[in-house]
Protein backbone atom coordinates (compact mmCIF):
# COMPACT_ATOMS: atom_id res chain seq x y z
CA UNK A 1 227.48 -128.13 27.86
CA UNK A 2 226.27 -124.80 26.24
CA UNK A 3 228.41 -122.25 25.43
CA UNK A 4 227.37 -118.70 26.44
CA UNK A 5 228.95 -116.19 24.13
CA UNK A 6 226.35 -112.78 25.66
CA UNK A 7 228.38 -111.52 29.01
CA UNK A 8 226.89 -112.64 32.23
CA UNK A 9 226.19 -110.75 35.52
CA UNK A 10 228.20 -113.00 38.02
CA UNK A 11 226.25 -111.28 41.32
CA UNK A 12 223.02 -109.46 41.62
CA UNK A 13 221.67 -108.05 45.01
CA UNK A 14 218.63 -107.56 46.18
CA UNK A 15 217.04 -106.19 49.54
CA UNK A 16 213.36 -106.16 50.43
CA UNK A 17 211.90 -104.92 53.71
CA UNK A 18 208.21 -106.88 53.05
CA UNK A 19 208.24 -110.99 52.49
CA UNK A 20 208.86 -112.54 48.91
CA UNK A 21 208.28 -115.34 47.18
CA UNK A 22 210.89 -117.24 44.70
CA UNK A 23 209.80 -119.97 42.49
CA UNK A 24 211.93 -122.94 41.41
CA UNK A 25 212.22 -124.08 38.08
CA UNK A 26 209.04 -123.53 36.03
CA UNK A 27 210.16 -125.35 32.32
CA UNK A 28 207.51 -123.74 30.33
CA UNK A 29 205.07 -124.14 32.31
CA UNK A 30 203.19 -120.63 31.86
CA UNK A 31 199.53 -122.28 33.36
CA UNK A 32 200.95 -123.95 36.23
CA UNK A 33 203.10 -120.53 37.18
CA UNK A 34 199.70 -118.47 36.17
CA UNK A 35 197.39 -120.52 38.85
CA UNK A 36 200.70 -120.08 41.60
CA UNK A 37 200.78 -116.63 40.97
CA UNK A 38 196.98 -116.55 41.77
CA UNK A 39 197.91 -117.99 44.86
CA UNK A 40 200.26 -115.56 46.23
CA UNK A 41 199.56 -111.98 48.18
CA UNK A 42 198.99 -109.54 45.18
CA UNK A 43 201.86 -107.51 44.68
CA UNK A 44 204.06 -109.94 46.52
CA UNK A 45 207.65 -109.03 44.80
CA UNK A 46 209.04 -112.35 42.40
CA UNK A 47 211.80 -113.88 42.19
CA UNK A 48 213.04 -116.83 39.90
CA UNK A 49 215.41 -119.37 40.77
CA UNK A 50 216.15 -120.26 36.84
CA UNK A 51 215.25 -122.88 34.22
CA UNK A 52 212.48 -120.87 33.00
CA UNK A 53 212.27 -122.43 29.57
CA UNK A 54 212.20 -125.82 27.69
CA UNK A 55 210.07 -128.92 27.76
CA UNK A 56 206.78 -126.95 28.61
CA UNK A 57 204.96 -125.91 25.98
CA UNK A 58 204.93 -122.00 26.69
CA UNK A 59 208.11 -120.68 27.07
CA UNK A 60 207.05 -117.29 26.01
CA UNK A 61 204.16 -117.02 28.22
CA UNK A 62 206.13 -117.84 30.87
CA UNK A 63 208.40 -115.15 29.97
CA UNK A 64 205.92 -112.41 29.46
CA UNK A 65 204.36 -113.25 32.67
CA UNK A 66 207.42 -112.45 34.78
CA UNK A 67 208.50 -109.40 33.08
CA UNK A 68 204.64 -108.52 33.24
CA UNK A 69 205.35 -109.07 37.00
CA UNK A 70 208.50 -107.05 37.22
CA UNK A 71 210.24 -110.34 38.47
CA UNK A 72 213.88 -110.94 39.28
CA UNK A 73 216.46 -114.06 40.07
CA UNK A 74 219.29 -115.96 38.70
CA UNK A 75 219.83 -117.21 35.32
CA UNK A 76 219.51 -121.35 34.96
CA UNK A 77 221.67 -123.50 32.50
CA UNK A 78 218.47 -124.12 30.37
CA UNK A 79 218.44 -120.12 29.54
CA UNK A 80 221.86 -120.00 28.64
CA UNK A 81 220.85 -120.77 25.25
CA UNK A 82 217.70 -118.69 24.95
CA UNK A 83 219.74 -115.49 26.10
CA UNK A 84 222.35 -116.12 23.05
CA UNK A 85 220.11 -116.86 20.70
CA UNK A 86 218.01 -114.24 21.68
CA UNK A 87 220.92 -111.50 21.47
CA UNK A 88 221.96 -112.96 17.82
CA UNK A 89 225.08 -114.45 19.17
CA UNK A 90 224.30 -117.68 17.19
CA UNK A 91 222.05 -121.63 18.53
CA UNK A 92 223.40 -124.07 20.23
CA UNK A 93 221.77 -127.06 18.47
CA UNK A 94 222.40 -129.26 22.17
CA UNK A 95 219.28 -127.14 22.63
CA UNK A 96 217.36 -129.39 20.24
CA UNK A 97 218.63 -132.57 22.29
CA UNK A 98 215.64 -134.27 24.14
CA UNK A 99 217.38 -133.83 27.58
CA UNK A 100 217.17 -130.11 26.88
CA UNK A 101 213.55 -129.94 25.31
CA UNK A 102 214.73 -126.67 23.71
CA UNK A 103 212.09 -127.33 20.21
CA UNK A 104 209.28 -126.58 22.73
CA UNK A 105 210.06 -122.66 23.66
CA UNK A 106 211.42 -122.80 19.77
CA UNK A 107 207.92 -123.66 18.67
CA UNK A 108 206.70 -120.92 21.46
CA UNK A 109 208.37 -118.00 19.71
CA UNK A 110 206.64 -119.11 16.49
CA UNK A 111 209.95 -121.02 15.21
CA UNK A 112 209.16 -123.82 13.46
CA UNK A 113 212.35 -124.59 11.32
CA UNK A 114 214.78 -127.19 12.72
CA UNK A 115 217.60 -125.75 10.34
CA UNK A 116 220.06 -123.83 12.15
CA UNK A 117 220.52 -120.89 9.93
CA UNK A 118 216.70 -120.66 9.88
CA UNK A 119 216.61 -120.32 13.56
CA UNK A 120 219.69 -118.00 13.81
CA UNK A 121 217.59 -115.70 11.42
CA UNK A 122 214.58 -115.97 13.69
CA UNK A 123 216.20 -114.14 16.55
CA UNK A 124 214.22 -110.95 16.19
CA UNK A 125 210.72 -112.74 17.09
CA UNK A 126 212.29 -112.90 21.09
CA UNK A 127 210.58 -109.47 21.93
CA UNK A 128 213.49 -107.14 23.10
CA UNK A 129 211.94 -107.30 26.61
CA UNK A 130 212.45 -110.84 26.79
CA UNK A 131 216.06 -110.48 25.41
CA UNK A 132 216.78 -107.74 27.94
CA UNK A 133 215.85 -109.35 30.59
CA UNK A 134 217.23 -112.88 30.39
CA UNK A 135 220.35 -110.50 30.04
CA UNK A 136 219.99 -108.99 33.62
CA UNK A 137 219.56 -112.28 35.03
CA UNK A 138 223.24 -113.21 37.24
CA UNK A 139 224.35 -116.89 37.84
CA UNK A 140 223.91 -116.06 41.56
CA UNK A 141 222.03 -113.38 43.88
CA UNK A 142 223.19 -111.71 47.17
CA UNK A 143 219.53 -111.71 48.73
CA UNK A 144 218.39 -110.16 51.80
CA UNK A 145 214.58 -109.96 53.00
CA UNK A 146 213.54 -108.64 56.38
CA UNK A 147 216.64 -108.68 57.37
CA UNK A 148 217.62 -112.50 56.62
CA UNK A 149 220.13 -112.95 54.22
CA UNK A 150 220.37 -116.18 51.45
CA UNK A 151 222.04 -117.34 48.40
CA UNK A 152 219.56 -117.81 45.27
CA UNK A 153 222.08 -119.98 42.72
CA UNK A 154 220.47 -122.38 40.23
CA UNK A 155 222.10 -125.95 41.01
CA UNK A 156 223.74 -125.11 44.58
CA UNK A 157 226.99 -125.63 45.60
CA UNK A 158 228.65 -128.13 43.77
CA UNK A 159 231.07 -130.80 45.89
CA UNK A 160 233.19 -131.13 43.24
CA UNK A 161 234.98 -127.77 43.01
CA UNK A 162 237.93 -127.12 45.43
CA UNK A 163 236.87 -124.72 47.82
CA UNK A 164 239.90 -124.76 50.08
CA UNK A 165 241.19 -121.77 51.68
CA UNK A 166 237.33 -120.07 51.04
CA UNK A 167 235.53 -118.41 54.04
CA UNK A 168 231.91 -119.74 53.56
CA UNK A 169 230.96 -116.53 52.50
CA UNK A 170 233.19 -116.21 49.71
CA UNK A 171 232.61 -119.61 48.34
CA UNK A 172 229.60 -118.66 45.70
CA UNK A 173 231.05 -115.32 44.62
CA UNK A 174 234.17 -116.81 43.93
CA UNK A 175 232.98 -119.72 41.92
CA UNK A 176 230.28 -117.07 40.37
CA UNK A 177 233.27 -114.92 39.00
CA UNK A 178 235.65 -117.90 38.37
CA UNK A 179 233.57 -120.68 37.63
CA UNK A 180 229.65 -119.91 36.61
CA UNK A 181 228.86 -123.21 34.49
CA UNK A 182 229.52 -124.91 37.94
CA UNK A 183 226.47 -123.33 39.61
CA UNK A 184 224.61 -123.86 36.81
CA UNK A 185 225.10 -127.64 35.60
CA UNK A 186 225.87 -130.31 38.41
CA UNK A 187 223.43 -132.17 39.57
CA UNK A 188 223.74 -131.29 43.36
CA UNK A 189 221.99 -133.30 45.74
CA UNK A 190 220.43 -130.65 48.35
CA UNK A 191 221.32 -133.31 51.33
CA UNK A 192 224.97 -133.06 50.84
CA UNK A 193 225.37 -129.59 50.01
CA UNK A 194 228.34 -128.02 52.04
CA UNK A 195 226.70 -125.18 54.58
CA UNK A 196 227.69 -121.97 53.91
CA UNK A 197 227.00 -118.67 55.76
CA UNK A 198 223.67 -118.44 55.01
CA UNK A 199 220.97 -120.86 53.32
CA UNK A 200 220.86 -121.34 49.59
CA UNK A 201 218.06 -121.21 47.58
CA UNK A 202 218.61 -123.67 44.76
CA UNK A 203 215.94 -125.46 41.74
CA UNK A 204 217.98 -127.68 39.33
CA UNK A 205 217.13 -131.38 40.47
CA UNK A 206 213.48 -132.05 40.76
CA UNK A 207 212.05 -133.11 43.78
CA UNK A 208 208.95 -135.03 44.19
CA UNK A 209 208.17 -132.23 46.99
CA UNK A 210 210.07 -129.23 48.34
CA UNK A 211 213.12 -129.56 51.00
CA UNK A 212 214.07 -127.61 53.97
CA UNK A 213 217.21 -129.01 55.50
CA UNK A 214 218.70 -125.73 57.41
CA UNK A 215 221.15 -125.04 54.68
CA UNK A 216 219.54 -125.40 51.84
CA UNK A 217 215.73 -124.53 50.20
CA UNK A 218 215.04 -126.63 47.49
CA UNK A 219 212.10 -125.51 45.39
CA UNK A 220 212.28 -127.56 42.14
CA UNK A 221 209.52 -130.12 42.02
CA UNK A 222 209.54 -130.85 38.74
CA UNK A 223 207.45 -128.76 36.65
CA UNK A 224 207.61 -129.43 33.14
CA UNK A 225 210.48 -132.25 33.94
CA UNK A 226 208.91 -135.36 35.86
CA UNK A 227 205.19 -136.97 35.52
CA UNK A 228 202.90 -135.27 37.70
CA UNK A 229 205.59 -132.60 38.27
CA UNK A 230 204.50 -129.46 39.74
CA UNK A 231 205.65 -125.88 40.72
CA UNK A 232 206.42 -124.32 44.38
CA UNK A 233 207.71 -120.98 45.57
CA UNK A 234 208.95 -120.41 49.04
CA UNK A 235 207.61 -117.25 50.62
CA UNK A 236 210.75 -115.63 52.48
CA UNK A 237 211.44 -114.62 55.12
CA UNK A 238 208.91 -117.39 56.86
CA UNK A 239 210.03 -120.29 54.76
CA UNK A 240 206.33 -121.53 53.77
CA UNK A 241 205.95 -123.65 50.78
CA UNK A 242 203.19 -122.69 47.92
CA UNK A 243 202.81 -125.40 45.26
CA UNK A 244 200.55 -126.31 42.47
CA UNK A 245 199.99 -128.63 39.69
């Protein structure tokens, strides 16, 4: 597991008064999140649900495209890394591991070396508007649109954590403040995911399409990740699926 050495924002909130749309994981795909972006109501606000880098081969387009876009959302355990780096607090070669596909947004910022000091040194070709950004990103966000609130968190809820004595509504908070890596790293299966107070919004384990069970919105289909994979976003408050690829 990656260790993240920048400070990060346990909780964002957000509150929009016109629909939104929040894409899952987009793994440097910057065409496929292009053409969905094309697809969308111009000027629809953005939001991210994490995993934004790695495997794909455009990391940095993706990137620029969002903070082109004024986007927001949550931080996914395959930034962790990129935020670090990015802020000269060191690599985390487990980057370079083929689970993580981390040489790909390497090779995206123009970083060709595989030698750890060499990449360390390379840190100033993130632009600082990249950097800055992955740094506002919070492990979870307090969202409310139209009136409807939700939970945007990268992997869900995790069954795994002991969550006695918790009101559902303090359950992501507290394992935000307490316990970040473990809303950013299970691999939680949207079907058994605990209710809470309010649906959560959750990429993290790719999907062949999207899932609406009630409790949970589950927009990762695999972009960048599975054969064939492609990219959704889920236009709040109306819960309609977008996806391409």
């Amino acid at each position: 597991m990656l260790a993240t050495l920048t400070p990060i924002v346990a909780i964002g909130t957000a509150v929009y008064a016109e629909p939104v749309a929040v894409i899952g994981d987009v793994h440097g795909c910057a065409g496929l999140l292009r053409t969905l972006l094309s697809r969308l109501p111009a000027g629809m606000p953005i939001l991210v649900a994490g995993d934004l880098c790695d495997r794909g081969p455009d990391s940095r387009g993706v990137i620029d495209t969002l903070v082109a876009r004024g986007a927001r959302g949550v931080l996914g355990n395959h930034d962790l890394w990129l935020r670090d780096w990015a802020c000269g607090n060191g690599f985390d070669r487990f980057a370079l591991h083929p689970a993580m596909g981390g040489a790909a947004t390497l090779s995206s910022y123009c970083v060709e070396s595989r030698s750890t000091g060499t990449i360390e040194a390379e840190a100033w070709r993130v632009p600082p508007l990249h950097r800055d950004w992955l740094c506002s990103l919070p492990v979870a966000l307090d969202l409310e649109v139209m009136g409807e609130r939700y939970w945007l968190v990268h992997a869900g809820v995790p069954a795994t954590e002991s969550l006695a004595g918790l009101a559902s509504h303090e359950v992501i908070p507290h394992l935000a403040r307490t316990k970040p890596a473990s809303l950013l790293w299970p691999k939680n299966e949207p079907d058994d995911m605990l209710p809470l107070d309010r649906t959560v919004l959750m990429g993290h384990v790719p999907l062949r399409k999207p899932l609406d069970t009630g409790a949970v919105l589950a927009i990762d289909t695999g972009a960048g990740t599975i054969p064939g994979g492609r990219l959704t976003a889920v236009i709040l408050p109306e819960r309609r699926f977008v996806t391409v690829g």
